[in-house]
Protein backbone atom coordinates (compact mmCIF):
# COMPACT_ATOMS: atom_id res chain seq x y z
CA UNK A 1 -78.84 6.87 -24.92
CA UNK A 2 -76.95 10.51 -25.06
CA UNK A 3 -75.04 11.01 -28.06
CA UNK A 4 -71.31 10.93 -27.19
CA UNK A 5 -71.60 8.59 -24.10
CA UNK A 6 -72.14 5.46 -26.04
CA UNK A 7 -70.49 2.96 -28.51
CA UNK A 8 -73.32 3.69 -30.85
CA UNK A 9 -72.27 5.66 -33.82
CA UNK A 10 -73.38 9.30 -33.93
CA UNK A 11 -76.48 10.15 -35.50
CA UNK A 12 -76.42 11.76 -39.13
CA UNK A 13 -78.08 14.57 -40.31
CA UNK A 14 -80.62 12.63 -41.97
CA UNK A 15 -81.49 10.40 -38.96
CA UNK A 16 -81.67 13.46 -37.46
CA UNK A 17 -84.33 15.11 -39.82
CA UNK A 18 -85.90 11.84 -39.79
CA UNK A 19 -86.47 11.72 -36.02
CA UNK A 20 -87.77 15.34 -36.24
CA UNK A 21 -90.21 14.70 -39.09
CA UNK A 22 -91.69 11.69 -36.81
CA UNK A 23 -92.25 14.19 -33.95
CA UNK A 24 -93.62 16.70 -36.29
CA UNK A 25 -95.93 14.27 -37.62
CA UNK A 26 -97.14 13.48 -33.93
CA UNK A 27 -97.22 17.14 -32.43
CA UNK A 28 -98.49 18.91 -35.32
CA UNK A 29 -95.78 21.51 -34.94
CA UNK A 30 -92.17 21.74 -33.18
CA UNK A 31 -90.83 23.93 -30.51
CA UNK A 32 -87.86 23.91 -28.26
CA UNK A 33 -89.82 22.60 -25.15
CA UNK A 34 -91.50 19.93 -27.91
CA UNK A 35 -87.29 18.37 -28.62
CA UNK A 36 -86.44 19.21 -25.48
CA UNK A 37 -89.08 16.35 -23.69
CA UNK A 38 -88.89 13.49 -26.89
CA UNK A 39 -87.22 10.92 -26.53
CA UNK A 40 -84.31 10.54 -28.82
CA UNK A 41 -83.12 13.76 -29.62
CA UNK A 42 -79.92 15.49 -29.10
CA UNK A 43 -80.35 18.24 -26.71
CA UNK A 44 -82.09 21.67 -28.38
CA UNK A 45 -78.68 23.53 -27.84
CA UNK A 46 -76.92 20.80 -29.71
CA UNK A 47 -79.38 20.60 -32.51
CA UNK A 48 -78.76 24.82 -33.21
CA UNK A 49 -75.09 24.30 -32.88
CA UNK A 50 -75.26 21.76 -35.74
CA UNK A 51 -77.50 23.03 -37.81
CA UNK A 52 -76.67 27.05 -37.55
CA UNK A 53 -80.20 27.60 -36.47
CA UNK A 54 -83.46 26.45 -35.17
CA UNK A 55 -85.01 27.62 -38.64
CA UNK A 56 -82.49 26.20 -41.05
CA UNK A 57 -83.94 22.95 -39.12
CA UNK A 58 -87.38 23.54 -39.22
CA UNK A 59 -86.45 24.31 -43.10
CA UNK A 60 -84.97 20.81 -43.58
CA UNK A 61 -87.51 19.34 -41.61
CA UNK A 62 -90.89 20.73 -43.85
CA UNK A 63 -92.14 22.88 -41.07
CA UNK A 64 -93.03 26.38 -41.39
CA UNK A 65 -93.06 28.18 -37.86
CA UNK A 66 -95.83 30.87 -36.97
CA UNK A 67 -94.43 34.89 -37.46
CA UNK A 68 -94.17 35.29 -33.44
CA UNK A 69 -92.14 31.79 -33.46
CA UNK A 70 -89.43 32.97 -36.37
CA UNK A 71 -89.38 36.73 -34.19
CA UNK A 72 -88.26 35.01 -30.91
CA UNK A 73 -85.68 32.27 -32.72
CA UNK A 74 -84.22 36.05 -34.39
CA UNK A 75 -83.88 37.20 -30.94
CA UNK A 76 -82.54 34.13 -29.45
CA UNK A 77 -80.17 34.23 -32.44
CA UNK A 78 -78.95 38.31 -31.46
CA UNK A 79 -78.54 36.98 -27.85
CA UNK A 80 -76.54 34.08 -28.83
CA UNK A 81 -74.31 36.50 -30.89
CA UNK A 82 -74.33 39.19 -28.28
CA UNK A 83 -72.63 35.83 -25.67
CA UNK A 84 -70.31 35.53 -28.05
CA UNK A 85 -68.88 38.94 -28.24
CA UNK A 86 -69.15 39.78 -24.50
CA UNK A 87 -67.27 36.40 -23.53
CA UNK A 88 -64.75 37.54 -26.64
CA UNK A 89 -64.11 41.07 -24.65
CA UNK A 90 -64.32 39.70 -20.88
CA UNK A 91 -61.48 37.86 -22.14
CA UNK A 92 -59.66 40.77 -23.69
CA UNK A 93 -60.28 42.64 -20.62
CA UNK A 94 -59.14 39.74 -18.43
CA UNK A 95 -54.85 41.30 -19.57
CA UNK A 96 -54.81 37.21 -20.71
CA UNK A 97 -55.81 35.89 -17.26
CA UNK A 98 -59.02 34.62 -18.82
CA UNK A 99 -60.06 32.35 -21.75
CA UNK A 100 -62.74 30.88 -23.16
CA UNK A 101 -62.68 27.30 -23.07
CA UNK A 102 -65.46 24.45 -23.90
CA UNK A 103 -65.55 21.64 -21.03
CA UNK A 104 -67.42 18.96 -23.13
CA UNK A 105 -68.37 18.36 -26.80
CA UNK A 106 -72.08 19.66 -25.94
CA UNK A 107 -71.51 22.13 -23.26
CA UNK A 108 -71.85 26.01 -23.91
CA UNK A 109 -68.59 27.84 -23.73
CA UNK A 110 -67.11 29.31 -20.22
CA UNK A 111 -64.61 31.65 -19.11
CA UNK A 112 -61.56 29.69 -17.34
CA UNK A 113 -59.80 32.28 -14.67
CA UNK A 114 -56.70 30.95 -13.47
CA UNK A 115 -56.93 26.92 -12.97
CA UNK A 116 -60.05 25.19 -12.62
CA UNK A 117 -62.14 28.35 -12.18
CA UNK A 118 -64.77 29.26 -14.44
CA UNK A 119 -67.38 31.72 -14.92
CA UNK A 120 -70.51 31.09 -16.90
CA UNK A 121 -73.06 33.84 -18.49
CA UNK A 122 -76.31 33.97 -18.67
CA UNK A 123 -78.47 36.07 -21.02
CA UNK A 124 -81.51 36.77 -19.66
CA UNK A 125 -84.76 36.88 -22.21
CA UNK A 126 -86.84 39.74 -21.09
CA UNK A 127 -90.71 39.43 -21.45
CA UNK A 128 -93.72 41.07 -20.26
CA UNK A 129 -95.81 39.40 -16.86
CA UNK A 130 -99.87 39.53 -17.33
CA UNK A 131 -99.72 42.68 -15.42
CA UNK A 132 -97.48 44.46 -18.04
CA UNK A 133 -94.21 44.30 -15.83
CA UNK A 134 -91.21 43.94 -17.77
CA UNK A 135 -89.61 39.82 -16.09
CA UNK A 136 -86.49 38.04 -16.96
CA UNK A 137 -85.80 34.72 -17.38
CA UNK A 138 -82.84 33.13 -15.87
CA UNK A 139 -82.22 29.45 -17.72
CA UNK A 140 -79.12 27.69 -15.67
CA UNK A 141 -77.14 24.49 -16.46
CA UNK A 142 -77.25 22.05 -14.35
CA UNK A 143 -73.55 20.77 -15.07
CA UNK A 144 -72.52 25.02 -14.59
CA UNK A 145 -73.77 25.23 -10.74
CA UNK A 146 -70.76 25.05 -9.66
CA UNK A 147 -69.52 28.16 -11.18
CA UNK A 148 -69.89 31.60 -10.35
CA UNK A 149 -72.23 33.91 -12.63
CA UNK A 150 -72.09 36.87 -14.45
CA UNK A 151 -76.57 36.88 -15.03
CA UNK A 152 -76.74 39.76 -17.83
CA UNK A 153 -80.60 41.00 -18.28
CA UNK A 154 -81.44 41.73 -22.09
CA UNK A 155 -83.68 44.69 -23.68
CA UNK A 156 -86.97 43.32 -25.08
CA UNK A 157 -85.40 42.72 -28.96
CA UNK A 158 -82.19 40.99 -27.32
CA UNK A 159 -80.03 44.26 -28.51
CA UNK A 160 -78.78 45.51 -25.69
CA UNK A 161 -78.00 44.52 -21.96
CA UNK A 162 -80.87 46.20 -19.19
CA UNK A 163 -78.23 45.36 -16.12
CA UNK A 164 -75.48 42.89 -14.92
CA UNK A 165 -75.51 40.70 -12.05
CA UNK A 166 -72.12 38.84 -10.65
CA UNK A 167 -73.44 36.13 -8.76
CA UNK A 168 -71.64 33.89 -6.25
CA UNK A 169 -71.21 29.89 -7.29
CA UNK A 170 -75.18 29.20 -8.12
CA UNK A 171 -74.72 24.97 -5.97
CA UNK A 172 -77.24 22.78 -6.44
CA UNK A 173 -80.84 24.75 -7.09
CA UNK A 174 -84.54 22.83 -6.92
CA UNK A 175 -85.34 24.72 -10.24
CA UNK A 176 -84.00 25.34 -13.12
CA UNK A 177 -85.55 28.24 -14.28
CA UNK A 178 -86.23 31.52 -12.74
CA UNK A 179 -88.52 34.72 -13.18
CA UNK A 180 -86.70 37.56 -12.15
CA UNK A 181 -88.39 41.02 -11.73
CA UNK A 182 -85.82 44.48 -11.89
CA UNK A 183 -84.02 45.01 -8.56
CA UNK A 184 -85.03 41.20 -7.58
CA UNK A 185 -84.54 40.27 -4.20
CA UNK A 186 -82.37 37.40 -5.33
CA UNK A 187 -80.02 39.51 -7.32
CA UNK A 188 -79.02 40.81 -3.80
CA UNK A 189 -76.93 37.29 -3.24
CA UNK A 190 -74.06 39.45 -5.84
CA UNK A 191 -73.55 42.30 -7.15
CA UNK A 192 -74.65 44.37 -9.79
CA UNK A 193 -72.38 45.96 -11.94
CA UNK A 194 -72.26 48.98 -14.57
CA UNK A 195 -69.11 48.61 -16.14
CA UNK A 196 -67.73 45.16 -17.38
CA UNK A 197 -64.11 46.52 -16.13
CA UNK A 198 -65.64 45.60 -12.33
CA UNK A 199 -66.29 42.06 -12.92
CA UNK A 200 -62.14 41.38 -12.30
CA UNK A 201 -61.76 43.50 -9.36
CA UNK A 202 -64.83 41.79 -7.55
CA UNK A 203 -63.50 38.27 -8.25
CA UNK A 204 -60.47 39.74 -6.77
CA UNK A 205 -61.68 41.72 -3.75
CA UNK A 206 -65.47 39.96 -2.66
CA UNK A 207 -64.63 36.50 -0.99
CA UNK A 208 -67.69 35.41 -2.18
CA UNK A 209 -66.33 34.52 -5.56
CA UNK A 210 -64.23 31.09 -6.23
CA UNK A 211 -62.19 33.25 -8.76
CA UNK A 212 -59.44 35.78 -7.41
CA UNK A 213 -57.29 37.23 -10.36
CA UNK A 214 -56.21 40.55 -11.73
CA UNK A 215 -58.92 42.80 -13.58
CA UNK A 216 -58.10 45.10 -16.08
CA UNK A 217 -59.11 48.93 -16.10
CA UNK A 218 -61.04 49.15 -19.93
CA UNK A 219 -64.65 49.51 -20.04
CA UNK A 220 -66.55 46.98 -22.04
CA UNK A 221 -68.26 48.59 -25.36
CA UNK A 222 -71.06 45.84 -25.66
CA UNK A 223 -73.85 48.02 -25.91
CA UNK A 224 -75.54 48.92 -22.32
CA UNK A 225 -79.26 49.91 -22.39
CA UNK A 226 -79.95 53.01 -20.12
């Protein structure tokens, strides 16, 4: 049963650490994919959220993740706090027409333009295909679909953003996970963008976006890769 959906108590930290141990003890080791497919445990997403990070978990837990596993939890970590700042200036840039607002107690953080409108970002992981091509991965939530996009495509140590993507309302996909190459024929369903001061005047202008309002004329100083 979900947590939050039932009369059940929610779990505590130590059931928590508990359940994890169990799995550990089964797997031999713990990744995201490993909570995200055993039964029992609060979604990976929720677990960071709680806990401040995946190794602060794996800390209380007893398990000691390999050198490449603590390099790409650092880099999720600098994407998670590079999120944070860009949906903190779309919102400044927004002249107050935007803000960020959390739809559920377990759902990631959206931007809210006008009523009922929302636009979700995605942070891209970049990674390297067997061929030596730099890929992205685009990761989207289910309960988002509905929601137009802003798809922003990270440098290889989650620093900086490569390129952004305003995408039209994403409705109902058959996957939820996507490899995208650099100029992707599926990036050609939006727009890309090279300043963050754009994103308001499409919404505004393109008819292809649920969310007409008012940009404003700043440029965004999250760092931009060239």
């Amino acid at each position: 049963v979900i947590e939050g959906r039932s009369n059940r108590p929610p779990k505590t930290d130590q059931e928590i650490i508990e359940n994890l141990k169990r799995v550990l003890l089964r797997e031999g080791r713990l990744s995201e994919s490993i909570i995200r497919r055993s039964r029992g445990l609060l979604k990976p997403r929720v677990l960071y959220n709680r806990f401040g990070s995946y190794l602060k978990l794996y800390a209380l837990v007893g398990h000691v993740p390999t050198a490449s596993m603590v390099k790409a939890f650092l880099n999720r970590q600098r994407a998670w706090t590079l999120r944070k700042d860009l949906m903190r200036e779309l919102a400044r840039l927004s002249s107050d027409t935007a803000k960020i607002v959390q739809l559920g107690r377990y759902r990631r953080r959206v931007l809210e333009i006008d009523k009922d409108c929302y636009i979700s970002l995605y942070l891209c992981r970049r990674f390297l295909s067997k061929g030596g091509h730099p890929r992205w991965e685009l990761r989207i939530s289910p309960e988002e679909i509905k929601n137009d996009a802003l798809i922003c495509c990270l440098s290889s140590k989650a620093e900086k953003i490569v390129s952004f993507h305003l995408i039209p309302a994403l409705t109902k996909q058959t996957w939820n996970c996507k490899t995208l190459r650099k100029d992707d024929p599926w990036f050609a369903r939006g727009i890309k963008i090279k300043q963050l001061s754009e994103v308001f005047e499409r919404l505004r202008d393109d008819e292809r976006f649920r969310c007409p309002t008012h940009g404003a004329a700043e440029s965004l100083k999250i760092p931009l890769a060239s």
